[in-house]
N, C-alpha and C. Protein backbone atom coordinates (compact mmCIF):
# COMPACT_ATOMS: atom_id res chain seq x y z
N UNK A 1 9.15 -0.83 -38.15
CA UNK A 1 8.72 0.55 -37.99
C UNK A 1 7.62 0.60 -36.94
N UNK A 2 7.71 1.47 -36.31
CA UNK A 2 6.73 1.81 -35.10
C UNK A 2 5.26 2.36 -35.55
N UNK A 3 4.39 2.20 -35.29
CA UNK A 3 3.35 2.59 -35.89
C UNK A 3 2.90 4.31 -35.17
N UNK A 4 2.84 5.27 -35.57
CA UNK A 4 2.17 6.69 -34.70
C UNK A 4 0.90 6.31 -33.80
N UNK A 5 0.15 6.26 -34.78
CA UNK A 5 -0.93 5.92 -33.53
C UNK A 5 -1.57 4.72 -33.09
N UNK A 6 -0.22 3.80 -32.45
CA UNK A 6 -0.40 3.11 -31.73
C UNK A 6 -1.55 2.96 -30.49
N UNK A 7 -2.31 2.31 -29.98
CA UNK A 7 -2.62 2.29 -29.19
C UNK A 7 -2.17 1.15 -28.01
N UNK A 8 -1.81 1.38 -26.75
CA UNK A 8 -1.86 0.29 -25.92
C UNK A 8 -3.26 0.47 -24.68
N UNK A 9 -4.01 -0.52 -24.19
CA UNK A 9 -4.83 -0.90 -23.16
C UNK A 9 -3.93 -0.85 -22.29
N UNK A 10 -4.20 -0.60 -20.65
CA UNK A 10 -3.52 -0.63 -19.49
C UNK A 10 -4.23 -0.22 -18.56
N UNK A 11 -4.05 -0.21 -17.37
CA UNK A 11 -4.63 0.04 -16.32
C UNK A 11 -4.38 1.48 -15.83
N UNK A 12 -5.40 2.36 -15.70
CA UNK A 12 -5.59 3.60 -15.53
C UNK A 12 -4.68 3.66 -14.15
N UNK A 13 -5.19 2.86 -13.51
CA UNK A 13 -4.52 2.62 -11.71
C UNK A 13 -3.53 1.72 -11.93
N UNK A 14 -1.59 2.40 -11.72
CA UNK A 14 -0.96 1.01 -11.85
C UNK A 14 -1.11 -0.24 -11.03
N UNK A 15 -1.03 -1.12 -12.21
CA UNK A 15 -1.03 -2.93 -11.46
C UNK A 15 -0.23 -2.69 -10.17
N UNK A 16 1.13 -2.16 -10.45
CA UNK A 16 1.96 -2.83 -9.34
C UNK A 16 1.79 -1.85 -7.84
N UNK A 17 0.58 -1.27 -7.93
CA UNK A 17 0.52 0.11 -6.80
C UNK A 17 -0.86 -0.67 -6.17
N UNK A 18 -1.77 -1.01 -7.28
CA UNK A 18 -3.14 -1.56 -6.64
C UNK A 18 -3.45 -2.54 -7.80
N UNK A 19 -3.59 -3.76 -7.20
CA UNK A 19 -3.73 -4.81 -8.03
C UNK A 19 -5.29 -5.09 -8.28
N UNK A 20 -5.51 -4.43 -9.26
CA UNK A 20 -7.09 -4.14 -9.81
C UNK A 20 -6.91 -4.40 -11.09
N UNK A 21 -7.42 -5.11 -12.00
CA UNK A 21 -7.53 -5.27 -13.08
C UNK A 21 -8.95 -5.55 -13.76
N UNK A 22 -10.08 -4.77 -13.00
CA UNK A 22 -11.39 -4.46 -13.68
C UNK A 22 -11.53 -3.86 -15.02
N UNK A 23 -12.19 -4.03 -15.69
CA UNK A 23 -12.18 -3.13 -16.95
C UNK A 23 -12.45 -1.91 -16.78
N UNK A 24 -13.52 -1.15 -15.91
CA UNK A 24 -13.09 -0.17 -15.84
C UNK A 24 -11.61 0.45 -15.75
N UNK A 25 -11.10 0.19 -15.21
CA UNK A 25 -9.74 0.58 -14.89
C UNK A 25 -8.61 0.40 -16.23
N UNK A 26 -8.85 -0.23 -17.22
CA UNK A 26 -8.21 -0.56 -18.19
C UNK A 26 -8.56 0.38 -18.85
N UNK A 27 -8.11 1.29 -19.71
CA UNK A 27 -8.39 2.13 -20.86
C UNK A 27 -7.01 2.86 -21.73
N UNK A 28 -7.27 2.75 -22.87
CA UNK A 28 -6.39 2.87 -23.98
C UNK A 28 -5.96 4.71 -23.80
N UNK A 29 -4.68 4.32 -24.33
CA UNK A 29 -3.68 5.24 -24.32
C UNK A 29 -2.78 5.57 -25.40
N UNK A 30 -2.20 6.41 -26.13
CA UNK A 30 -1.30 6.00 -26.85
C UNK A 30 0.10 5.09 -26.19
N UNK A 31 0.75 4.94 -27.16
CA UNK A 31 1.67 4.00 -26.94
C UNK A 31 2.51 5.17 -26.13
N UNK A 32 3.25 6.29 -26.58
CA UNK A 32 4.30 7.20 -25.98
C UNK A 32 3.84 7.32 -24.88
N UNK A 33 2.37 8.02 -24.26
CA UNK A 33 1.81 8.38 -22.72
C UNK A 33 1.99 6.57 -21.97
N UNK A 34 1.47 5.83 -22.38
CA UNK A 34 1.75 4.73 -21.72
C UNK A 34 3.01 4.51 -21.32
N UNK A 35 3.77 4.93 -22.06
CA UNK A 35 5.31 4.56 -21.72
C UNK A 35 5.64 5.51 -20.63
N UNK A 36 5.16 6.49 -20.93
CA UNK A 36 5.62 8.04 -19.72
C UNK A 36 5.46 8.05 -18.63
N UNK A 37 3.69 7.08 -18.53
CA UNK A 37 3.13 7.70 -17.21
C UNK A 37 4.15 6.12 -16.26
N UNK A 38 4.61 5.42 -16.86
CA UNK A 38 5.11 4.40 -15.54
C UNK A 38 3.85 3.75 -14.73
N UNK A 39 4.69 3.80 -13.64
CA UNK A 39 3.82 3.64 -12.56
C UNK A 39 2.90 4.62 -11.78
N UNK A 40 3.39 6.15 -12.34
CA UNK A 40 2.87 6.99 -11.49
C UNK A 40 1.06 6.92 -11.54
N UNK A 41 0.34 7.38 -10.83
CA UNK A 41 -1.00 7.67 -10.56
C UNK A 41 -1.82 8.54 -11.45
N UNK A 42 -2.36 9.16 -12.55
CA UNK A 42 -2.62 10.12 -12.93
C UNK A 42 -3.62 11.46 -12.11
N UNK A 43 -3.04 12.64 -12.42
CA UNK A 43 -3.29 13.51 -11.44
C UNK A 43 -4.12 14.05 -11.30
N UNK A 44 -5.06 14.94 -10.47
CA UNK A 44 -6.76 14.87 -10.34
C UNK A 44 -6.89 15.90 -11.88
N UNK A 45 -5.94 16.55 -12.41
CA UNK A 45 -6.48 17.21 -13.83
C UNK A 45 -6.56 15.91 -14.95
N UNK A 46 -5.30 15.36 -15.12
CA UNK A 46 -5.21 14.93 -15.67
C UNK A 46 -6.34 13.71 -16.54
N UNK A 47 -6.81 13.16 -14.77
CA UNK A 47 -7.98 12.29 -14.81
C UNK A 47 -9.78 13.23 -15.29
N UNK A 48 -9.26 14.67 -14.60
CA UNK A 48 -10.73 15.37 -15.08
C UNK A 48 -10.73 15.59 -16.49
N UNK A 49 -9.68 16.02 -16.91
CA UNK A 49 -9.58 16.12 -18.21
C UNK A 49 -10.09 14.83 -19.88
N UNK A 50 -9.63 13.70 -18.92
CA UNK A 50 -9.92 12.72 -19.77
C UNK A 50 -11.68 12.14 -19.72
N UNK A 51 -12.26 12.50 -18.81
CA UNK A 51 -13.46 11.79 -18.36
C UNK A 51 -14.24 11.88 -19.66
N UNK A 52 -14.34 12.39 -20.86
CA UNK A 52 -15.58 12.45 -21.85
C UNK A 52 -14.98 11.39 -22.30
N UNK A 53 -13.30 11.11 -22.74
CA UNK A 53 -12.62 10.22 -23.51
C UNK A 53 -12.84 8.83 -22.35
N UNK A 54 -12.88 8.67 -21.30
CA UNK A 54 -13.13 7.62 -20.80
C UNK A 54 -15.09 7.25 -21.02
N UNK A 55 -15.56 8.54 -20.47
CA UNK A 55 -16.82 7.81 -20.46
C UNK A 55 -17.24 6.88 -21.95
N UNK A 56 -16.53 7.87 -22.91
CA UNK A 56 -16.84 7.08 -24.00
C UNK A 56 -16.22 5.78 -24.58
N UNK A 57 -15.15 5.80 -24.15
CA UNK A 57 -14.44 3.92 -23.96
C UNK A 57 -15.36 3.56 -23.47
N UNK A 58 -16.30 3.48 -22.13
CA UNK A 58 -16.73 2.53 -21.41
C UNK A 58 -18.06 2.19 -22.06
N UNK A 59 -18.66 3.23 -22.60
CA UNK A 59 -20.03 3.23 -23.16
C UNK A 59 -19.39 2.10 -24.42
N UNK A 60 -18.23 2.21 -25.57
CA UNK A 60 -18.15 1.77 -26.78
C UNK A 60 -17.61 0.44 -26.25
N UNK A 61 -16.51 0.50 -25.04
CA UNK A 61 -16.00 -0.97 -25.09
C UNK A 61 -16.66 -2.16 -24.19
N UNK A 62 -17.17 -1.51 -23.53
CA UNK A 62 -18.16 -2.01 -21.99
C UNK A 62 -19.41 -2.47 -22.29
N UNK A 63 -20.27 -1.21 -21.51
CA UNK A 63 -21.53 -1.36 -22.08
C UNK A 63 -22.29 -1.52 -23.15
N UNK A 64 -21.91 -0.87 -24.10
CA UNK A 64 -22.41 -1.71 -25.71
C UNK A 64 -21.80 -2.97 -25.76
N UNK A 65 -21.64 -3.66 -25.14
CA UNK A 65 -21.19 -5.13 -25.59
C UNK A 65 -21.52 -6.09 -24.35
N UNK A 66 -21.14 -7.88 -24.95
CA UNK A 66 -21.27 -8.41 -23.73
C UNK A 66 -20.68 -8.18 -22.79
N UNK A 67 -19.46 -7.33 -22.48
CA UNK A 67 -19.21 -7.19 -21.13
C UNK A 67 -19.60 -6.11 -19.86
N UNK A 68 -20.93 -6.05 -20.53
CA UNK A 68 -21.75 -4.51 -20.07
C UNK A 68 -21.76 -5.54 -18.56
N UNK A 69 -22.17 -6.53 -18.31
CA UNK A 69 -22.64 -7.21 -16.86
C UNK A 69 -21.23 -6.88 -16.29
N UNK A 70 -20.24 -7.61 -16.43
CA UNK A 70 -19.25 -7.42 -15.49
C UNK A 70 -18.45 -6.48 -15.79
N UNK A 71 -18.91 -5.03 -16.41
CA UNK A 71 -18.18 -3.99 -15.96
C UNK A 71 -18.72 -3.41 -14.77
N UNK A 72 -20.25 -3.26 -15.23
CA UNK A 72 -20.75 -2.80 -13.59
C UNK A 72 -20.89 -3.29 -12.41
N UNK A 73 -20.45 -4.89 -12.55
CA UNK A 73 -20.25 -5.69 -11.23
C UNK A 73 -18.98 -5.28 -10.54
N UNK A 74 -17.79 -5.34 -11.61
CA UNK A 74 -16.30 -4.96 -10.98
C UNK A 74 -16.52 -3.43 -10.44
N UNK A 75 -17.11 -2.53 -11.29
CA UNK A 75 -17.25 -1.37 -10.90
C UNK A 75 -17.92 -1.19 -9.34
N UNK A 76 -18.82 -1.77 -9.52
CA UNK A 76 -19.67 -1.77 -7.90
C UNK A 76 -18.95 -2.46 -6.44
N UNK A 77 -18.24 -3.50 -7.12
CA UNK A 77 -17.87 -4.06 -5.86
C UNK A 77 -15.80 -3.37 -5.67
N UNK A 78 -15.52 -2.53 -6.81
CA UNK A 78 -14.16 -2.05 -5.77
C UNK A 78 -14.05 -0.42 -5.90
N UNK A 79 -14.96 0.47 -6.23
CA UNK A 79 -15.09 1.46 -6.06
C UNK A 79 -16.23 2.36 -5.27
N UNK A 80 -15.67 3.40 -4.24
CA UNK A 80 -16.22 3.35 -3.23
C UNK A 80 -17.50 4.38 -4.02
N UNK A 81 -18.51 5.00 -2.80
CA UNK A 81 -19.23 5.71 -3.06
C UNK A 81 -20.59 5.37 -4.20
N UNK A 82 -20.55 4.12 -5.08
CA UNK A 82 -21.64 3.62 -5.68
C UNK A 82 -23.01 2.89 -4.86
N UNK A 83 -23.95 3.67 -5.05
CA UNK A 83 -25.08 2.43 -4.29
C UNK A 83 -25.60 1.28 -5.40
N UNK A 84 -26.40 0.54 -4.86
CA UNK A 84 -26.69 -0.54 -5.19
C UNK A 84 -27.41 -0.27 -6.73
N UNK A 85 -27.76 -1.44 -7.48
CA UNK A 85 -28.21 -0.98 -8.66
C UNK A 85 -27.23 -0.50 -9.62
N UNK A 86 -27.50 -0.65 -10.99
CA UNK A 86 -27.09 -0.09 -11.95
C UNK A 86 -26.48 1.67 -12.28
N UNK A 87 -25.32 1.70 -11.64
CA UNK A 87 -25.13 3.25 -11.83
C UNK A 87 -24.87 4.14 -13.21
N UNK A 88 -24.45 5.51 -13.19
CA UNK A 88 -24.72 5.51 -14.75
C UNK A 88 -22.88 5.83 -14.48
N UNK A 89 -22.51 5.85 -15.96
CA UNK A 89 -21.30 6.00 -16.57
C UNK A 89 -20.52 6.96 -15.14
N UNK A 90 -21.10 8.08 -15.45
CA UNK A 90 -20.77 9.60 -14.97
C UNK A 90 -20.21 9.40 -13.40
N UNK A 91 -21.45 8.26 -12.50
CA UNK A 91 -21.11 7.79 -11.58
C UNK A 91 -19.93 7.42 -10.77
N UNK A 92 -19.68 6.35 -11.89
CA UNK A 92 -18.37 5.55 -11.74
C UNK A 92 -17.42 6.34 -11.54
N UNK A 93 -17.16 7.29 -12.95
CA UNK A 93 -16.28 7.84 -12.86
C UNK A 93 -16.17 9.07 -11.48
N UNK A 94 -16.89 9.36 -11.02
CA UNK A 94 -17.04 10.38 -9.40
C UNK A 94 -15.96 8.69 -8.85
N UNK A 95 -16.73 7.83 -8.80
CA UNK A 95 -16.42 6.56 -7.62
C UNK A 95 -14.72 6.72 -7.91
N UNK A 96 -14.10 7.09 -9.12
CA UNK A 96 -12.58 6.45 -9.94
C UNK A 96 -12.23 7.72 -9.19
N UNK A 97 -12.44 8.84 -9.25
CA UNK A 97 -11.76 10.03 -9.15
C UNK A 97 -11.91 9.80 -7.03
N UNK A 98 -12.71 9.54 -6.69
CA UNK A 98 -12.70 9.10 -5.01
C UNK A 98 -11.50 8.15 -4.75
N UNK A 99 -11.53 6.49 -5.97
CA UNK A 99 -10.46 5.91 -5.46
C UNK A 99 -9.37 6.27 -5.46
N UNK A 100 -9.04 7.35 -6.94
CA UNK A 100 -7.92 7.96 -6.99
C UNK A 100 -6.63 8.74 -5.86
N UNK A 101 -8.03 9.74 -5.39
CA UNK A 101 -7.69 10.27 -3.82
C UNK A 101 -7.24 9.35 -2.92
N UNK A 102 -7.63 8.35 -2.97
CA UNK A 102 -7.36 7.42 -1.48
C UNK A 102 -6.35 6.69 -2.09
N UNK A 103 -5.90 6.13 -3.07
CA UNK A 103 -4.74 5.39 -3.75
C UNK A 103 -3.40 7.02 -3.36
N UNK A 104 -3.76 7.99 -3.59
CA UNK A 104 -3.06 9.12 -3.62
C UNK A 104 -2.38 8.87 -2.10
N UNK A 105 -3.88 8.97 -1.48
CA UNK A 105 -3.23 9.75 0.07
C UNK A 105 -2.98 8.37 1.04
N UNK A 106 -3.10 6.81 0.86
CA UNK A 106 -2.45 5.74 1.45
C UNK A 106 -1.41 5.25 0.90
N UNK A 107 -0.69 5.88 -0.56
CA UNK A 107 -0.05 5.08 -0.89
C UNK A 107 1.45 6.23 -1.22
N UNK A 108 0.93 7.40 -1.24
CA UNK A 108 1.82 8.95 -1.79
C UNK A 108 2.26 8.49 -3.22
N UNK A 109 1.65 8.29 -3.94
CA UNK A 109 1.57 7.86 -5.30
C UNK A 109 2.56 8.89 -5.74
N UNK A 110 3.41 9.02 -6.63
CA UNK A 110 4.33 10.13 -7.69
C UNK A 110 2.80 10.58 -8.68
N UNK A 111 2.50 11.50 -9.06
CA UNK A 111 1.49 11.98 -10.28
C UNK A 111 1.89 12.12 -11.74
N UNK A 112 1.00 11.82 -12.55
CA UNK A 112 1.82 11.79 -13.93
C UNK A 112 0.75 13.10 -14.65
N UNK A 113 1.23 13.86 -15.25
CA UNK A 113 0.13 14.93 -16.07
C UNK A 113 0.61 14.56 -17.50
N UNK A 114 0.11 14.31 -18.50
CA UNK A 114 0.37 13.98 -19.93
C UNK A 114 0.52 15.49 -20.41
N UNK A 115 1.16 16.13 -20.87
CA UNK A 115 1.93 17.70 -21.65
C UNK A 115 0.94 17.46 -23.07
């Protein structure tokens, strides 16, 4: 039996479009949207929409824990628009929604909106 609220981890940005596998970029989904979105890109609502539910993955799975150092290292060194130093949550996510655009407009990504 399948469980309802499954969760799967995956990469916000597909692997096989941009081979990034930072933790930022990893964040839980149900199992059905994981299956839906494919490969496509998620779309600038889709991604605005989720940002309280991400910031708060990153704060619960990230930064409260030991992997608070190398989330903000991966974060700093492949997302654009961060300066130096410790940025805050809110940051990043501006930097995700920038890479988004440019994964969009070098690559013509398909968009996925979750219904």
């Amino acid at each position: 039996a399948r469980k309802v609220n499954e969760l799967h981890i995956d990469h916000c940005f597909p692997w096989v479009r941009w081979l990034n596998n930072d933790l930022w970029n990893l964040l839980p989904a149900s199992a059905a949207v994981n299956r839906s979105k494919g490969d496509k890109l998620p779309s600038a609502l889709a991604l605005s929409d989720a940002r309280d539910r991400i910031l708060d993955w990153w704060q619960k799975a990230y930064v409260d824990s030991s992997l608070q150092e190398r989330f903000f290292l991966e974060a700093g060194y492949s997302l654009p628009t961060l300066v130096e130093g410790q940025p805050e949550l809110a940051d990043i996510f501006v930097a995700m929604q920038h890479q988004r655009v440019r994964l969009k407009a070098d690559q013509q990504l398909a968009e996925w909106r979750f219904q």
